[in-house]
C-alpha atoms as a PDB file:
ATOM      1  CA  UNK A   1      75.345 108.763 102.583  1.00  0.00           C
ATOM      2  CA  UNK A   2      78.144 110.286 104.198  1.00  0.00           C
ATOM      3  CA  UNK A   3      80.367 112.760 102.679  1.00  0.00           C
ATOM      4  CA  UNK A   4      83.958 114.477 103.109  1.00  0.00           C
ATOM      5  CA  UNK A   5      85.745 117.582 101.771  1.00  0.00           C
ATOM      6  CA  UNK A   6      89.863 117.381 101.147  1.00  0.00           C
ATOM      7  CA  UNK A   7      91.381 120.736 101.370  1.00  0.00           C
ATOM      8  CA  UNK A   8      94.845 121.335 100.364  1.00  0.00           C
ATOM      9  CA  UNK A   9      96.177 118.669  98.867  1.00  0.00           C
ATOM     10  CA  UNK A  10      99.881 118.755  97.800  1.00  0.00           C
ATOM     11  CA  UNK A  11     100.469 120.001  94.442  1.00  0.00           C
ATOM     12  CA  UNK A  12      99.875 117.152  91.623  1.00  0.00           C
ATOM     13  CA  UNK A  13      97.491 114.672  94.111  1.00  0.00           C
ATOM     14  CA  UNK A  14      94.560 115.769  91.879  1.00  0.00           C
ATOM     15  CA  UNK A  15      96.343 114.318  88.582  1.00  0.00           C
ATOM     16  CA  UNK A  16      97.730 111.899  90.082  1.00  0.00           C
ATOM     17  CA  UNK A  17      94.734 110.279  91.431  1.00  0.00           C
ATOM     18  CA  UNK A  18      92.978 110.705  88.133  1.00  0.00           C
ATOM     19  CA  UNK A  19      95.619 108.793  86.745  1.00  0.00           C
ATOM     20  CA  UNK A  20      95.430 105.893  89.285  1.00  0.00           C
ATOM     21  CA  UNK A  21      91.846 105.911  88.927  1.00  0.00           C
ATOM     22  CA  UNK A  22      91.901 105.117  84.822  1.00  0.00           C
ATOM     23  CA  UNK A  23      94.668 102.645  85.322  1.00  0.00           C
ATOM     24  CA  UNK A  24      91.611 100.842  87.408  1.00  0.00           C
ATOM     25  CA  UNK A  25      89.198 101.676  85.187  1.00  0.00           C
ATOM     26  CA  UNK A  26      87.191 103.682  87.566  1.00  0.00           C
ATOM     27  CA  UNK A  27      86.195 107.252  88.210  1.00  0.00           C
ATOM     28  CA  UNK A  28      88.749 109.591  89.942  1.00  0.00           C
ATOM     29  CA  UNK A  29      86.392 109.537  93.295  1.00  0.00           C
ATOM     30  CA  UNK A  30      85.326 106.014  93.154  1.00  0.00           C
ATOM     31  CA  UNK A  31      89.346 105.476  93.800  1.00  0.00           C
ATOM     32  CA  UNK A  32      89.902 107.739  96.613  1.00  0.00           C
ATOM     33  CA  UNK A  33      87.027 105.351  97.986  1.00  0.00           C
ATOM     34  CA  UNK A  34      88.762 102.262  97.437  1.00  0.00           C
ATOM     35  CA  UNK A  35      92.432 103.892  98.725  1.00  0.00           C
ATOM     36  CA  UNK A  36      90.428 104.977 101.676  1.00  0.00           C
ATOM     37  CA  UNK A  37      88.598 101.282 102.406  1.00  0.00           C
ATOM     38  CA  UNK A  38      91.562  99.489 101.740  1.00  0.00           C
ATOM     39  CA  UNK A  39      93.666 101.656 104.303  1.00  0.00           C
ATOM     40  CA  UNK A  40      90.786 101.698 107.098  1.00  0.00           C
ATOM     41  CA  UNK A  41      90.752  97.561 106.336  1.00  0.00           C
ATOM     42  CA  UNK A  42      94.729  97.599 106.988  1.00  0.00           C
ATOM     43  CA  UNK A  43      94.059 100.135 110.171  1.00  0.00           C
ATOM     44  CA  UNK A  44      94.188  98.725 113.695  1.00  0.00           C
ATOM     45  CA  UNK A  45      90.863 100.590 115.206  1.00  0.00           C
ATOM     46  CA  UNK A  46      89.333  99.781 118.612  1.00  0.00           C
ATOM     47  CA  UNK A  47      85.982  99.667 120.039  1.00  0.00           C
ATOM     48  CA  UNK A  48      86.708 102.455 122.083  1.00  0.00           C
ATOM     49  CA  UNK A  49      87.693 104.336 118.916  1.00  0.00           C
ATOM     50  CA  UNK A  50      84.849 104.214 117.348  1.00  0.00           C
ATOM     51  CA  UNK A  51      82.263 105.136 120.162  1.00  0.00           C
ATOM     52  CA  UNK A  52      84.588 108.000 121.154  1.00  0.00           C
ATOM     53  CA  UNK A  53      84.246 109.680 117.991  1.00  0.00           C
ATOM     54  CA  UNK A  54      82.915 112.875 118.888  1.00  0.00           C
ATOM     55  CA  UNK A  55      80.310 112.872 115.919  1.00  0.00           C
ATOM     56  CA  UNK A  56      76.805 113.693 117.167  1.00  0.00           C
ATOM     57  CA  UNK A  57      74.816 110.973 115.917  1.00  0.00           C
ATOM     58  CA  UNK A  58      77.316 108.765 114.171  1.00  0.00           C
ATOM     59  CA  UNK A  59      75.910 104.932 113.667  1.00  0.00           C
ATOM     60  CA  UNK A  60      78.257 102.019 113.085  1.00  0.00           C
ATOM     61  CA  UNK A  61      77.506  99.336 112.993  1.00  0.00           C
ATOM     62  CA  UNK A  62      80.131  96.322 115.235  1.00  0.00           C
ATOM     63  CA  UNK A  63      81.995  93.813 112.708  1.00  0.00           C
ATOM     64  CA  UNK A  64      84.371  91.885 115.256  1.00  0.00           C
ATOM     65  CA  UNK A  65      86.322  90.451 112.611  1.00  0.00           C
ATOM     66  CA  UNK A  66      86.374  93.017 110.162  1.00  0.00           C
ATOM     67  CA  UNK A  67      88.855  94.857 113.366  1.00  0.00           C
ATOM     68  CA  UNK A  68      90.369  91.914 113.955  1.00  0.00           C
ATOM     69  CA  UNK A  69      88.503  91.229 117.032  1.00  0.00           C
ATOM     70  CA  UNK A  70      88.149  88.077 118.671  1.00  0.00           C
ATOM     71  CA  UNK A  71      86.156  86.567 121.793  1.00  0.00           C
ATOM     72  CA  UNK A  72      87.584  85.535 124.836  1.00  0.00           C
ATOM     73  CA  UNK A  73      86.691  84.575 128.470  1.00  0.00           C
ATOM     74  CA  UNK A  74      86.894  87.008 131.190  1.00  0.00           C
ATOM     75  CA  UNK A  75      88.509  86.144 134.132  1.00  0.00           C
ATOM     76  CA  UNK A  76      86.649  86.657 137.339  1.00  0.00           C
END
């Protein structure tokens, strides 16, 4: 399981978050995991994106139409 520290957030984020979260019935983190799916589901990210993350080690795994990918024919 992955995890991430915020630093620094603008005065009143905290509280305000909390608040979001009980308006959704869920716990204060459990919403900064939904605002954070929900914006990376909205996000146009490309294959070459993702493998040139430069985390040692980082495993994805490919959803084509998750990022809006589609196949097509190559053209030779």
């Amino acid at each position: 399981m992955e995890q991430i520290v915020v630093r620094n957030l603008p005065p009143g984020t905290k509280a305000m978050l909390k608040a979001r979260a009980e308006r959704h019935h869920r716990s204060t983190e459990a919403e900064v995991r939904a605002i954070i799916a929900d914006s990376l589901d909205r996000a146009s990210i490309s294959l070459v994106d993702l493998v040139a993350t430069d985390d040692v080690g980082v495993d994805f795994e490919f959803e084509p139409e998750r990022l809006g990918a589609t196949a097509r024919d190559s053209e030779l």
